[in-house]
PDB file of N, CA and C in Angstrom:
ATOM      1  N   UNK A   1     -16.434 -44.808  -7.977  1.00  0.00           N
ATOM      2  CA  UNK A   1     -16.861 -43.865  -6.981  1.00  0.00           C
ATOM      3  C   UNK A   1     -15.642 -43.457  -6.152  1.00  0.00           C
ATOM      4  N   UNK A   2     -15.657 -42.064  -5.448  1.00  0.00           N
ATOM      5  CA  UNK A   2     -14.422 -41.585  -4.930  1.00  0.00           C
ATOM      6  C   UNK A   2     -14.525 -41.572  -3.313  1.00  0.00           C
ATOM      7  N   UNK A   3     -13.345 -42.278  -2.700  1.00  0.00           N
ATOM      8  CA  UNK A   3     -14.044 -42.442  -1.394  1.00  0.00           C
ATOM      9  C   UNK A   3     -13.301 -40.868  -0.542  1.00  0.00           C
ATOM     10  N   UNK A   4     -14.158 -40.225  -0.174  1.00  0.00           N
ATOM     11  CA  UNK A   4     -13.418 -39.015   0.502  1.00  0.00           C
ATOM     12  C   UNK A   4     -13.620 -38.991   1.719  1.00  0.00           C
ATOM     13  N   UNK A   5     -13.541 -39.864   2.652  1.00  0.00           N
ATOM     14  CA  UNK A   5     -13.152 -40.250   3.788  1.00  0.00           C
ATOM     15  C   UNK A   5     -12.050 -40.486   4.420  1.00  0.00           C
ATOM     16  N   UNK A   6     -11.105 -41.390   2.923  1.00  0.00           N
ATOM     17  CA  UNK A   6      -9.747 -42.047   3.395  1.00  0.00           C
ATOM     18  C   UNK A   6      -8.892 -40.858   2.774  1.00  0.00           C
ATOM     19  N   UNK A   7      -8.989 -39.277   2.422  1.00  0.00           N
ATOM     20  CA  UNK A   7      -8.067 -38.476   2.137  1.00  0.00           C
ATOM     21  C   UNK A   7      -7.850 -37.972   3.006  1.00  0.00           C
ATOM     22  N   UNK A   8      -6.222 -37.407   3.551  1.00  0.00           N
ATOM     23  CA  UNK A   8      -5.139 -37.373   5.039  1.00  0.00           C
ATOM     24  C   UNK A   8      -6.021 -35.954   5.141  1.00  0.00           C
ATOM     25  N   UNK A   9      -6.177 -35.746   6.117  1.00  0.00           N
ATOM     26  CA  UNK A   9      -7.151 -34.179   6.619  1.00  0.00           C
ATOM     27  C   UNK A   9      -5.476 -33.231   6.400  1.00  0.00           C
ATOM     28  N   UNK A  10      -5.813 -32.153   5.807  1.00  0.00           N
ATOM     29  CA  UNK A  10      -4.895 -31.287   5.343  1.00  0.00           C
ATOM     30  C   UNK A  10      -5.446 -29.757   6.621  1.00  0.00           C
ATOM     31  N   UNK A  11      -4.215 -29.073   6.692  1.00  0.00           N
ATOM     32  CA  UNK A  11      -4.007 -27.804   8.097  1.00  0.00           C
ATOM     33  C   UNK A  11      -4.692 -26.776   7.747  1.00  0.00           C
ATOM     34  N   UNK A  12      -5.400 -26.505   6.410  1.00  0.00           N
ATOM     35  CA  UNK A  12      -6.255 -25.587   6.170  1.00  0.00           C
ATOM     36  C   UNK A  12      -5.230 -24.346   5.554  1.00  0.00           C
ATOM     37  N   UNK A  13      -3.703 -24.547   5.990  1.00  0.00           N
ATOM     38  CA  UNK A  13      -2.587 -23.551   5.463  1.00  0.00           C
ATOM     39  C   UNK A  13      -2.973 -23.040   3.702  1.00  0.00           C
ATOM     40  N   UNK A  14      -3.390 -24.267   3.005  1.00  0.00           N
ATOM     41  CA  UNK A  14      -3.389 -23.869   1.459  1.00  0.00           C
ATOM     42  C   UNK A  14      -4.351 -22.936   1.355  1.00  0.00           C
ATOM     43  N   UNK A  15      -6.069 -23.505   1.935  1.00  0.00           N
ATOM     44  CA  UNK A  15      -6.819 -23.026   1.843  1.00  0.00           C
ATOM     45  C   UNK A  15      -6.825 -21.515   2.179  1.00  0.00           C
ATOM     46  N   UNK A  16      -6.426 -21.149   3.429  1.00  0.00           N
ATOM     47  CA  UNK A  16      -6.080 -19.982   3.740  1.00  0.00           C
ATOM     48  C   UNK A  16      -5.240 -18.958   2.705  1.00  0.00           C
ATOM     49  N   UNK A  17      -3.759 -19.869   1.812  1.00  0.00           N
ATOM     50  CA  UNK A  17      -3.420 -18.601   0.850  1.00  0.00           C
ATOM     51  C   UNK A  17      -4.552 -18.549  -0.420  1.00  0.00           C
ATOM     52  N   UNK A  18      -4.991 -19.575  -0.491  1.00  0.00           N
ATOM     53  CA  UNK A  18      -5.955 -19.348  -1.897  1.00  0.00           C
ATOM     54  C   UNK A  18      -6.781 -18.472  -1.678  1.00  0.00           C
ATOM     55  N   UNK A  19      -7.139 -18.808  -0.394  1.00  0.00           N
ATOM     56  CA  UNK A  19      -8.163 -17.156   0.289  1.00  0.00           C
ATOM     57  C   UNK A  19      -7.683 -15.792  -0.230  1.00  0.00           C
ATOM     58  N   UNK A  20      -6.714 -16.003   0.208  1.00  0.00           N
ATOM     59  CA  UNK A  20      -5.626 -14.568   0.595  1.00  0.00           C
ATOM     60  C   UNK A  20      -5.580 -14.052  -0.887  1.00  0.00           C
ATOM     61  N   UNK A  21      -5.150 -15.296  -1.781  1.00  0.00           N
ATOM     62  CA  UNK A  21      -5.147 -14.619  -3.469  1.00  0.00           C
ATOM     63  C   UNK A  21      -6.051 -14.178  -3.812  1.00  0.00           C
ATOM     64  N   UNK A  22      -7.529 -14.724  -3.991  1.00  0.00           N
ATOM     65  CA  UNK A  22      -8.542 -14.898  -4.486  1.00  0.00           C
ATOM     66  C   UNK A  22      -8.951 -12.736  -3.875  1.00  0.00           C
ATOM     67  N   UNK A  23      -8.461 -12.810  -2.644  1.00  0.00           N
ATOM     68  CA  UNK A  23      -8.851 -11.442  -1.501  1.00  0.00           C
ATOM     69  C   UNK A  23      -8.295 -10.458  -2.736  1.00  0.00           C
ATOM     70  N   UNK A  24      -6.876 -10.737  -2.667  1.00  0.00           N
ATOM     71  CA  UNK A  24      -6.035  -9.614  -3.423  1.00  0.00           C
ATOM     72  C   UNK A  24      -6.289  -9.588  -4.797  1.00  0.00           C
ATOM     73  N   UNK A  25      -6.625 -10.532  -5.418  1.00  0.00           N
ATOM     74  CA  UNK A  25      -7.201 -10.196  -6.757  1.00  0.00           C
ATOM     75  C   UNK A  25      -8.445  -9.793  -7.009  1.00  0.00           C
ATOM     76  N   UNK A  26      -9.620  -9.793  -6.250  1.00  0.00           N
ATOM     77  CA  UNK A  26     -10.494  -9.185  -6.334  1.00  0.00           C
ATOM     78  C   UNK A  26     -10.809  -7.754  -5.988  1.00  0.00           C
ATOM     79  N   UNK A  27      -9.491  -7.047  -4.726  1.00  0.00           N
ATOM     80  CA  UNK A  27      -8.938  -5.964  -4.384  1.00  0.00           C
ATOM     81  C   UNK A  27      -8.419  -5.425  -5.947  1.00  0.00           C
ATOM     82  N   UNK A  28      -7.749  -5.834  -6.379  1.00  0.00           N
ATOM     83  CA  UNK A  28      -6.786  -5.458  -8.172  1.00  0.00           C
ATOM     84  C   UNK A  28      -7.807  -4.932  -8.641  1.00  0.00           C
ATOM     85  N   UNK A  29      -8.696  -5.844  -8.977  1.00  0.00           N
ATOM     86  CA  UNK A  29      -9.449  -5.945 -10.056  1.00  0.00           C
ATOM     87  C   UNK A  29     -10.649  -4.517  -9.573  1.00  0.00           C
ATOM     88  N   UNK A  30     -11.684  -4.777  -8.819  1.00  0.00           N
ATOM     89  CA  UNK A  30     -12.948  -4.287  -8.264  1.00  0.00           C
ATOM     90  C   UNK A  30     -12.795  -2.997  -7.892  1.00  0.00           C
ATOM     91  N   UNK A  31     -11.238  -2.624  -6.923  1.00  0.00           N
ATOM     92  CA  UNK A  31     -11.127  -1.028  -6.661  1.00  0.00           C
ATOM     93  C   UNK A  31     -10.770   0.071  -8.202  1.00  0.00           C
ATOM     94  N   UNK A  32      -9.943  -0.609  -8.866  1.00  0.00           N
ATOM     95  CA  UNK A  32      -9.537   0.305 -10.260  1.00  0.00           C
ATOM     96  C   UNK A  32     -11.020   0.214 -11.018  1.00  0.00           C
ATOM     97  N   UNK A  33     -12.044  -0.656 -10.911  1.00  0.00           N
ATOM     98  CA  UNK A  33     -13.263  -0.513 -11.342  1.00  0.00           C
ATOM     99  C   UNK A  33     -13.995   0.428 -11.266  1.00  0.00           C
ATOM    100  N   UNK A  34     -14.405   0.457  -9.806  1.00  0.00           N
ATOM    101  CA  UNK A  34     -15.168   1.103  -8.643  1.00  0.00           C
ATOM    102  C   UNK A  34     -14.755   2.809  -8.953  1.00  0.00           C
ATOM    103  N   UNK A  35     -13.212   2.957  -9.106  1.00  0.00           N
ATOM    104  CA  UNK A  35     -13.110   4.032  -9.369  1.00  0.00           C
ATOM    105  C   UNK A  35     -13.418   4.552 -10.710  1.00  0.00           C
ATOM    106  N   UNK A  36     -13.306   4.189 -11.550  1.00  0.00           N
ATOM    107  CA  UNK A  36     -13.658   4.433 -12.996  1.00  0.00           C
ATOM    108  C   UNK A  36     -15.370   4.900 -12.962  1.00  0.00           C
ATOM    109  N   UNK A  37     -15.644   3.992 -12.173  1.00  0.00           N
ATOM    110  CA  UNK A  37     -17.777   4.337 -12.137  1.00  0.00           C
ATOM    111  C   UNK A  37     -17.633   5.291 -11.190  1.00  0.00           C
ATOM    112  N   UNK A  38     -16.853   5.966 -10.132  1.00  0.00           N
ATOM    113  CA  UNK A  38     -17.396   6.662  -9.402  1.00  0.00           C
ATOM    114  C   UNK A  38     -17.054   7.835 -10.308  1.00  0.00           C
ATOM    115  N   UNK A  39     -15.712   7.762 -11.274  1.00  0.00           N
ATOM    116  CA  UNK A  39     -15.610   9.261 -12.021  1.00  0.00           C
ATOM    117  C   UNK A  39     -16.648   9.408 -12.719  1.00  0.00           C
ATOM    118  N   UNK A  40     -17.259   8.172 -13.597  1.00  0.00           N
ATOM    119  CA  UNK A  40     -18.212   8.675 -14.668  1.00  0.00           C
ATOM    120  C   UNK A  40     -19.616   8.998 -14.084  1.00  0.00           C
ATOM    121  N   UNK A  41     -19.871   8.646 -12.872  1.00  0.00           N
ATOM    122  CA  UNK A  41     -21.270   8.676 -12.017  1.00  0.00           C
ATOM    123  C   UNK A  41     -21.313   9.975 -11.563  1.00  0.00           C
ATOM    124  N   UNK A  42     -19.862  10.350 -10.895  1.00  0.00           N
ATOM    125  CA  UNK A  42     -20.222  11.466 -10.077  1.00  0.00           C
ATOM    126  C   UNK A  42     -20.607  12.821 -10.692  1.00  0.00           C
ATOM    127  N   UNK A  43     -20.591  13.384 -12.310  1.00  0.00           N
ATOM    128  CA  UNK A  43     -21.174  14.415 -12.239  1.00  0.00           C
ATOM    129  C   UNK A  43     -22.872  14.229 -12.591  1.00  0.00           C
ATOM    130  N   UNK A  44     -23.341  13.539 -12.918  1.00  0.00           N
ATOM    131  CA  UNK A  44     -24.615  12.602 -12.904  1.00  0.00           C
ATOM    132  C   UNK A  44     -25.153  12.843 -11.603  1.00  0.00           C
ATOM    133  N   UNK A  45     -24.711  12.424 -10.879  1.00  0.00           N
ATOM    134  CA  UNK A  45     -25.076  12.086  -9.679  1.00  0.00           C
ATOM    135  C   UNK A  45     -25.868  13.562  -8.682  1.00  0.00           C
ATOM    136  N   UNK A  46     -26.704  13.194  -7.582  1.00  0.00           N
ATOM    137  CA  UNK A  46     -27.315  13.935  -6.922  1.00  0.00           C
ATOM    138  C   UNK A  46     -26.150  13.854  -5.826  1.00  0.00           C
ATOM    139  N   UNK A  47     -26.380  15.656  -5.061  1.00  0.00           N
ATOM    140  CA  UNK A  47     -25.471  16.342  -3.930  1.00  0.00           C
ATOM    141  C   UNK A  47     -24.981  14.895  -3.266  1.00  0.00           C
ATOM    142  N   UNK A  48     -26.007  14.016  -2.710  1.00  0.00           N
ATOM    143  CA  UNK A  48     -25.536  13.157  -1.846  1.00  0.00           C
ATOM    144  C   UNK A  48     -24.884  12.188  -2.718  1.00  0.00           C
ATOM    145  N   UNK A  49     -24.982  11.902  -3.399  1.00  0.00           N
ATOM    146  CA  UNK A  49     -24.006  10.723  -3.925  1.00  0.00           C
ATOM    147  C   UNK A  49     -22.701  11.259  -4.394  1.00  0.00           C
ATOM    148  N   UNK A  50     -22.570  12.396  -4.957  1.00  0.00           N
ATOM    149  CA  UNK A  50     -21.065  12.937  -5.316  1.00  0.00           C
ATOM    150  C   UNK A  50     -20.719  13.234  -4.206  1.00  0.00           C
ATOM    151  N   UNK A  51     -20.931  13.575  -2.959  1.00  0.00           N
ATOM    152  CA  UNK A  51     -19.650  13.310  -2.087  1.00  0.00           C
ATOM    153  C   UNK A  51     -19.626  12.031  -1.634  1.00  0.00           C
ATOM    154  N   UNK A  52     -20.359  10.862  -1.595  1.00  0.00           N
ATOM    155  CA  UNK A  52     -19.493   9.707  -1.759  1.00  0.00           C
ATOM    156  C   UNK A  52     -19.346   9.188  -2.595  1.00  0.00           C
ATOM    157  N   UNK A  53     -19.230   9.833  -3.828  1.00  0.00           N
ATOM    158  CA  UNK A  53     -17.943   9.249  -5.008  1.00  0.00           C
ATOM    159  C   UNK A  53     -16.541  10.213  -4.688  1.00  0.00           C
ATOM    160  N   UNK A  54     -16.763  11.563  -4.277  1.00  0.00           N
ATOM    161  CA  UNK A  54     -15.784  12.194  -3.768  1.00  0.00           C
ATOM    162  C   UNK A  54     -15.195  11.768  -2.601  1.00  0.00           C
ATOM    163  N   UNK A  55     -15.269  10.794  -2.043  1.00  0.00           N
ATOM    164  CA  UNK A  55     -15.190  10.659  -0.435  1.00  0.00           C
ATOM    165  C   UNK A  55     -14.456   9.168  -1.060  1.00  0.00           C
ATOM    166  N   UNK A  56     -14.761   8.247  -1.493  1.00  0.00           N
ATOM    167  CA  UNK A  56     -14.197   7.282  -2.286  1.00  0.00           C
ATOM    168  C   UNK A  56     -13.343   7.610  -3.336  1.00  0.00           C
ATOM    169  N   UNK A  57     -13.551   8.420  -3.772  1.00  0.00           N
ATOM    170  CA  UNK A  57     -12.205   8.892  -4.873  1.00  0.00           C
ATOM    171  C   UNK A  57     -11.114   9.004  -4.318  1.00  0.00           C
ATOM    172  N   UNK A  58     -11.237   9.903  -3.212  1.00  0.00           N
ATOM    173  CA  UNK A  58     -10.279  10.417  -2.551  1.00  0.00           C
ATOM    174  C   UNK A  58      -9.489   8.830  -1.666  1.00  0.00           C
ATOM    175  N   UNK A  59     -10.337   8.163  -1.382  1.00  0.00           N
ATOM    176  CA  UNK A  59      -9.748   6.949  -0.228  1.00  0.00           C
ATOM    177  C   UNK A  59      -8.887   6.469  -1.291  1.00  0.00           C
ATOM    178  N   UNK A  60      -9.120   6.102  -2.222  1.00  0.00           N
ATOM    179  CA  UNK A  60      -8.223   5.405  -3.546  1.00  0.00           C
ATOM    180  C   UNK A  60      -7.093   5.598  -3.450  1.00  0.00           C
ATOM    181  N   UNK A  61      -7.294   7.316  -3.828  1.00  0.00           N
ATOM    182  CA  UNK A  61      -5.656   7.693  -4.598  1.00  0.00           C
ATOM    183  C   UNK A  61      -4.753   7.967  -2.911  1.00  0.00           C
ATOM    184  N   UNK A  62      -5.402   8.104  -2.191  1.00  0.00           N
ATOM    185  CA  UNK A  62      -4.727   8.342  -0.747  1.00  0.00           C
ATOM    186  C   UNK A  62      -4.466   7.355  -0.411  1.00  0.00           C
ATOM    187  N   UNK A  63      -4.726   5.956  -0.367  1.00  0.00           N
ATOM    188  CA  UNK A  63      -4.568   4.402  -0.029  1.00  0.00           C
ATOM    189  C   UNK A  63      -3.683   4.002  -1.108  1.00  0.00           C
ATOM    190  N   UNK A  64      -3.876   4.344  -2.045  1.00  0.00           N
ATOM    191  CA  UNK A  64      -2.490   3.967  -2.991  1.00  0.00           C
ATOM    192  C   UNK A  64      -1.440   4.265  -2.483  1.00  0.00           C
ATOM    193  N   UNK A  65      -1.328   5.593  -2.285  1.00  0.00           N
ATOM    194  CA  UNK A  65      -0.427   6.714  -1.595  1.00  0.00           C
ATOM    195  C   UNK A  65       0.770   5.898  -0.620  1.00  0.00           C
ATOM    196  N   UNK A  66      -0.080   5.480   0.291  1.00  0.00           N
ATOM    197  CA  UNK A  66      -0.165   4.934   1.656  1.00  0.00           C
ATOM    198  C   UNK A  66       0.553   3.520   1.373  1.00  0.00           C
ATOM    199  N   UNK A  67      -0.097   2.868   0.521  1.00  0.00           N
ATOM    200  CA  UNK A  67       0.568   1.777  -0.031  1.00  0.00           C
ATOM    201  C   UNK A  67       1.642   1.922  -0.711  1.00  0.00           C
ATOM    202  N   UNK A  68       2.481   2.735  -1.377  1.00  0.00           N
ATOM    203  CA  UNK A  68       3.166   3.042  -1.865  1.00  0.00           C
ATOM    204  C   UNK A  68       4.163   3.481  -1.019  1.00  0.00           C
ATOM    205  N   UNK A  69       4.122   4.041  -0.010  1.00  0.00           N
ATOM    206  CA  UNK A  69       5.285   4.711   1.215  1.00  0.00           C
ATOM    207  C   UNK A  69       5.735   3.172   2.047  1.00  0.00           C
ATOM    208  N   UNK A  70       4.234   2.335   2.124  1.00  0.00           N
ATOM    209  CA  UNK A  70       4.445   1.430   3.235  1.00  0.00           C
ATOM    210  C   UNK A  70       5.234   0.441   2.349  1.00  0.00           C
ATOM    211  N   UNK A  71       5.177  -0.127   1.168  1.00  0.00           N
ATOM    212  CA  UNK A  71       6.097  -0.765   0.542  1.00  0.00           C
ATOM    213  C   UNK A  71       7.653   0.107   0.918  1.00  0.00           C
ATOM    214  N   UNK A  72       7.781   0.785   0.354  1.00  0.00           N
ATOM    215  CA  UNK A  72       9.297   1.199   0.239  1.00  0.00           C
ATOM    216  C   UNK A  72       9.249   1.222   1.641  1.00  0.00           C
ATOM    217  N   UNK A  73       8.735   1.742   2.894  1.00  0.00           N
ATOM    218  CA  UNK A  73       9.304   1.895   3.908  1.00  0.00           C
ATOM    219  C   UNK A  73       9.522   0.472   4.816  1.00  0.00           C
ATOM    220  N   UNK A  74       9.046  -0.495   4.040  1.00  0.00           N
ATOM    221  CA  UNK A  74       9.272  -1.729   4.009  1.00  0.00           C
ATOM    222  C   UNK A  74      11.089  -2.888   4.274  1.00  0.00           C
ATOM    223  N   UNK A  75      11.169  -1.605   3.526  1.00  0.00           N
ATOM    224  CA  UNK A  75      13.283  -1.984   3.719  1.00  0.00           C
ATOM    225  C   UNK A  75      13.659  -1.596   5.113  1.00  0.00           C
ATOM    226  N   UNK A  76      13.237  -0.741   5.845  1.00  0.00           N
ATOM    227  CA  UNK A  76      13.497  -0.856   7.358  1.00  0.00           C
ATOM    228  C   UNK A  76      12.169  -1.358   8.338  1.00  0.00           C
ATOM    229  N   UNK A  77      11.505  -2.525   7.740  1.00  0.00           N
ATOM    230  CA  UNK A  77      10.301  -3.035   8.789  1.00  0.00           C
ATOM    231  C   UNK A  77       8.896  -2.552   8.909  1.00  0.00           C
ATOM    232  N   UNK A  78       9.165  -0.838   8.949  1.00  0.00           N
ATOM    233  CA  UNK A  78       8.324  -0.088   9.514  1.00  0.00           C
ATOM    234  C   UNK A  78       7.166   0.012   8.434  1.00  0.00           C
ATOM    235  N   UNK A  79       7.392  -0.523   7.470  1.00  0.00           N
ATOM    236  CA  UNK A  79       6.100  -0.684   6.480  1.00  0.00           C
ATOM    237  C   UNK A  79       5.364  -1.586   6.658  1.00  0.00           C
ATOM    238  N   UNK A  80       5.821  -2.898   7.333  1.00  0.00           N
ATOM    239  CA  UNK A  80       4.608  -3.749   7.612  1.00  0.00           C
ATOM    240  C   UNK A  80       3.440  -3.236   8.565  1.00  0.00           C
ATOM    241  N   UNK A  81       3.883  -2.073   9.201  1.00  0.00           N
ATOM    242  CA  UNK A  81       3.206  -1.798  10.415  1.00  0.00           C
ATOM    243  C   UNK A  81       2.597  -0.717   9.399  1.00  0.00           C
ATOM    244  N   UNK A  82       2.920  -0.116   8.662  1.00  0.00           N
ATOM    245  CA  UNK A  82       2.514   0.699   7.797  1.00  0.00           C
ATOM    246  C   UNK A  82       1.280   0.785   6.969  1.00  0.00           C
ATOM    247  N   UNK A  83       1.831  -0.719   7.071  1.00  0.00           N
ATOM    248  CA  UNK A  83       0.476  -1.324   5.564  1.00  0.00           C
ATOM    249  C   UNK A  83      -0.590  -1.633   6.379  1.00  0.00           C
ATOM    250  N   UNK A  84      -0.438  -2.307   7.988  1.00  0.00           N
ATOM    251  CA  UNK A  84      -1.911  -2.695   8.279  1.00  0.00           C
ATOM    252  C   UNK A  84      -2.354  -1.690   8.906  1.00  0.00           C
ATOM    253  N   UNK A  85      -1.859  -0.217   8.969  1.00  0.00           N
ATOM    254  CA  UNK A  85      -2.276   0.534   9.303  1.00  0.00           C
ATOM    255  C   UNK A  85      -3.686   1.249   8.309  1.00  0.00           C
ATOM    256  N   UNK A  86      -2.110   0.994   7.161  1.00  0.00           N
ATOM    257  CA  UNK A  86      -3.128   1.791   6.027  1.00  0.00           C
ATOM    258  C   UNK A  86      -4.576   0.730   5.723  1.00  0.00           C
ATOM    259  N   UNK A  87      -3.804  -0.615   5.683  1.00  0.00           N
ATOM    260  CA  UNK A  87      -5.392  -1.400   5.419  1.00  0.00           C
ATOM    261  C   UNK A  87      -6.658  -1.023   6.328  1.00  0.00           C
ATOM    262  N   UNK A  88      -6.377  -0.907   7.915  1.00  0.00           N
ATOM    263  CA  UNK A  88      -7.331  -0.659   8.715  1.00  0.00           C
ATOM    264  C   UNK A  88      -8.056   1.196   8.775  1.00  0.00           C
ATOM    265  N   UNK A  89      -7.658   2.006   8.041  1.00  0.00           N
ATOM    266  CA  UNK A  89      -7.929   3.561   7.898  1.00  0.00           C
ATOM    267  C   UNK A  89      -8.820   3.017   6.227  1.00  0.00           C
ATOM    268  N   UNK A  90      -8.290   2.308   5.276  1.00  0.00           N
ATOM    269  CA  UNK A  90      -8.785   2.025   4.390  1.00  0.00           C
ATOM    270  C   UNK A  90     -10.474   1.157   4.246  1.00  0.00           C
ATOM    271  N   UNK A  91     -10.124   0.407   4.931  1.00  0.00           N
ATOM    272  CA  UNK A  91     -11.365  -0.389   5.862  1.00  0.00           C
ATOM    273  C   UNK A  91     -12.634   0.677   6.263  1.00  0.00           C
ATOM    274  N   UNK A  92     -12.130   1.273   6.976  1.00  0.00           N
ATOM    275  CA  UNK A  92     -13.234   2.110   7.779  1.00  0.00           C
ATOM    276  C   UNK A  92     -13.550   3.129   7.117  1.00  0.00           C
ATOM    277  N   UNK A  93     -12.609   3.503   6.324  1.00  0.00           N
ATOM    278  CA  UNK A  93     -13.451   4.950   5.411  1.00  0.00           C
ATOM    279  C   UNK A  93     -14.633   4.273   4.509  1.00  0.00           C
ATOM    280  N   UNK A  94     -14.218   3.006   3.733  1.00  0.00           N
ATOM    281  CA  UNK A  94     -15.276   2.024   3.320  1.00  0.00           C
ATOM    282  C   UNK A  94     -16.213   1.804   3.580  1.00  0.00           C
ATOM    283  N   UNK A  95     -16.497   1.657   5.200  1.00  0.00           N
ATOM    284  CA  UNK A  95     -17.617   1.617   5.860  1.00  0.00           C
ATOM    285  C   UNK A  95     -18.187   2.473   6.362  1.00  0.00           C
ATOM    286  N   UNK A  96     -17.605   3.747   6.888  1.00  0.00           N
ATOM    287  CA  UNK A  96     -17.908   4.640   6.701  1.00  0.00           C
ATOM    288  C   UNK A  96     -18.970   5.385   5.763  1.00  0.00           C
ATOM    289  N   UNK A  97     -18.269   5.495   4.394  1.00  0.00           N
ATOM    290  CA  UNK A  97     -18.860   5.599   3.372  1.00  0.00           C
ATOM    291  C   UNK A  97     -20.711   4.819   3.548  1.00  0.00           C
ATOM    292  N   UNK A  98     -20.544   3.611   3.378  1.00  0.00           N
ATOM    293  CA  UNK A  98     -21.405   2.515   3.462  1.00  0.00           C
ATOM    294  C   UNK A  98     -22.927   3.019   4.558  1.00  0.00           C
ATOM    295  N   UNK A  99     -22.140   3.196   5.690  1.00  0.00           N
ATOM    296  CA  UNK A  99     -22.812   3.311   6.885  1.00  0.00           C
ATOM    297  C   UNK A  99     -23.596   4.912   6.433  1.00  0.00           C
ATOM    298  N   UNK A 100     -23.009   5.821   5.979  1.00  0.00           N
ATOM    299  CA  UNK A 100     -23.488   7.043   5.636  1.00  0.00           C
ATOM    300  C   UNK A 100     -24.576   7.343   4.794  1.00  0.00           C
ATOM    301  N   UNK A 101     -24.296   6.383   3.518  1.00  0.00           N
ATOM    302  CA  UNK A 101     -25.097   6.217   2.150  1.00  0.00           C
ATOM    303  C   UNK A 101     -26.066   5.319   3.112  1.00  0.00           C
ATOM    304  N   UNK A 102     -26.411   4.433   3.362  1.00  0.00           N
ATOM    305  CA  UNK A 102     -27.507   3.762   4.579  1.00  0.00           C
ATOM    306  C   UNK A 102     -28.196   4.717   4.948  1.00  0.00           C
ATOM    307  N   UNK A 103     -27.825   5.692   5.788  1.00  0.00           N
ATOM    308  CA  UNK A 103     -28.436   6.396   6.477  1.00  0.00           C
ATOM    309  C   UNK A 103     -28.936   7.844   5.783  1.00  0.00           C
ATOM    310  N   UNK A 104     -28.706   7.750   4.755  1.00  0.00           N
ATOM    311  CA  UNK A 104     -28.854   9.243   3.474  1.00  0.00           C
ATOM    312  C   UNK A 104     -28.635  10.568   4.305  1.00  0.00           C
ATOM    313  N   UNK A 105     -27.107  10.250   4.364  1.00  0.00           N
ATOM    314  CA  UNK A 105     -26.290  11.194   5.167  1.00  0.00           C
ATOM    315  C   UNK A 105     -25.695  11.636   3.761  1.00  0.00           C
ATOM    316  N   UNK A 106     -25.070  12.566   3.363  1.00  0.00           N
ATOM    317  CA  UNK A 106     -23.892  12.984   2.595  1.00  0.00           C
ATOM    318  C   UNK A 106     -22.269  13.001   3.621  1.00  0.00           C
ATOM    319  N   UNK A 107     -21.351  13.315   3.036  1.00  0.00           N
ATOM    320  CA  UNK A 107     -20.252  13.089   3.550  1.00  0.00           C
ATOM    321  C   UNK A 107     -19.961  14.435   4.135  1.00  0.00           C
ATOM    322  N   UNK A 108     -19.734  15.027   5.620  1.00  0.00           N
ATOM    323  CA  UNK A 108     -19.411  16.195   5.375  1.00  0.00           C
ATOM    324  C   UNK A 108     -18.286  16.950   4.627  1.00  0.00           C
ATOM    325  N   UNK A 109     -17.132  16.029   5.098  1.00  0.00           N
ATOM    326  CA  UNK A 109     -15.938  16.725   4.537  1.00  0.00           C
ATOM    327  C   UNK A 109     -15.297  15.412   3.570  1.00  0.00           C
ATOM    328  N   UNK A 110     -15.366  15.201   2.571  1.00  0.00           N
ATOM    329  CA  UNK A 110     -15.382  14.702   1.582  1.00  0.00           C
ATOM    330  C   UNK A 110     -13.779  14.339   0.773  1.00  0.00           C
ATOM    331  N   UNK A 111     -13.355  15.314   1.175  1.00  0.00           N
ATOM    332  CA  UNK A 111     -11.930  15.645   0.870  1.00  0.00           C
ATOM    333  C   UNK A 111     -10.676  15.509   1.986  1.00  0.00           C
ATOM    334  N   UNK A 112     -11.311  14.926   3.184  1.00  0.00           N
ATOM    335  CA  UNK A 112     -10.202  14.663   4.196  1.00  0.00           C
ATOM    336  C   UNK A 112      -9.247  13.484   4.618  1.00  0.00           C
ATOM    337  N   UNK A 113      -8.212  13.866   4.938  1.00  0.00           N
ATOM    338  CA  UNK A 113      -7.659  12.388   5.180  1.00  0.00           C
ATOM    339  C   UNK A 113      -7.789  12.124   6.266  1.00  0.00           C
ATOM    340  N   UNK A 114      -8.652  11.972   7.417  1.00  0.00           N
ATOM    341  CA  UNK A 114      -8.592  11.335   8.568  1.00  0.00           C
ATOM    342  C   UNK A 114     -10.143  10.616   8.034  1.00  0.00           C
ATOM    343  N   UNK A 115     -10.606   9.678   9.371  1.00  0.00           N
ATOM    344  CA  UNK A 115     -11.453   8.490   8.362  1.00  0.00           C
ATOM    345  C   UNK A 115     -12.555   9.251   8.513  1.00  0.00           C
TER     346      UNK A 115
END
């Protein structure tokens, strides 16, 4: 029998990056998904749901975008501030989205980059 009482209490530091991986690989994996079903859904789809596959299409390739400037702009600092920018505009168009489809709203402007 295993006594798990007498193991040294550990800072939670590991646990936290395994988090962090487990976060970013399910980010990898689930958004290049997500987009693939929203292309093949959206001409299928009724008025209200193609603009939020249009409204999510668009967050993708614009958050890539975003991710892509904030890396390179990364060599002078200003990308870290970059990236949690972009994570937090990325975030909320998400919910956004979410909060809209809830409420059987359509998206008005579908195609914009502000959230």
């Amino acid at each position: 029998m295993i006594d798990f009482t007498s193991t040294p209490a550990s800072n939670g530091q590991s646990e936290t990056k395994t988090l962090g991986y487990v976060a970013a690989a399910l980010l990898l994996f689930c958004a290049p998904a997500g987009l693939i079903l929203a292309y093949i859904d959206r001409s299928k789809a009724s008025p209200l749901l193609a603009s939020h596959y249009n409204y999510l299409i668009g967050t993708f390739w614009k958050g890539l975008l975003f991710a892509v400037v904030s890396v390179i702009l990364s060599i002078i600092l200003i990308g870290v501030l970059a990236a949690f920018v972009t994570s937090i505009w990325y975030l909320a168009r998400c919910i956004k989205s979410i909060v809209y489809l809830h409420r059987d709203e359509a998206i008005a402007q579908p195609s914009t980059w502000l959230v």
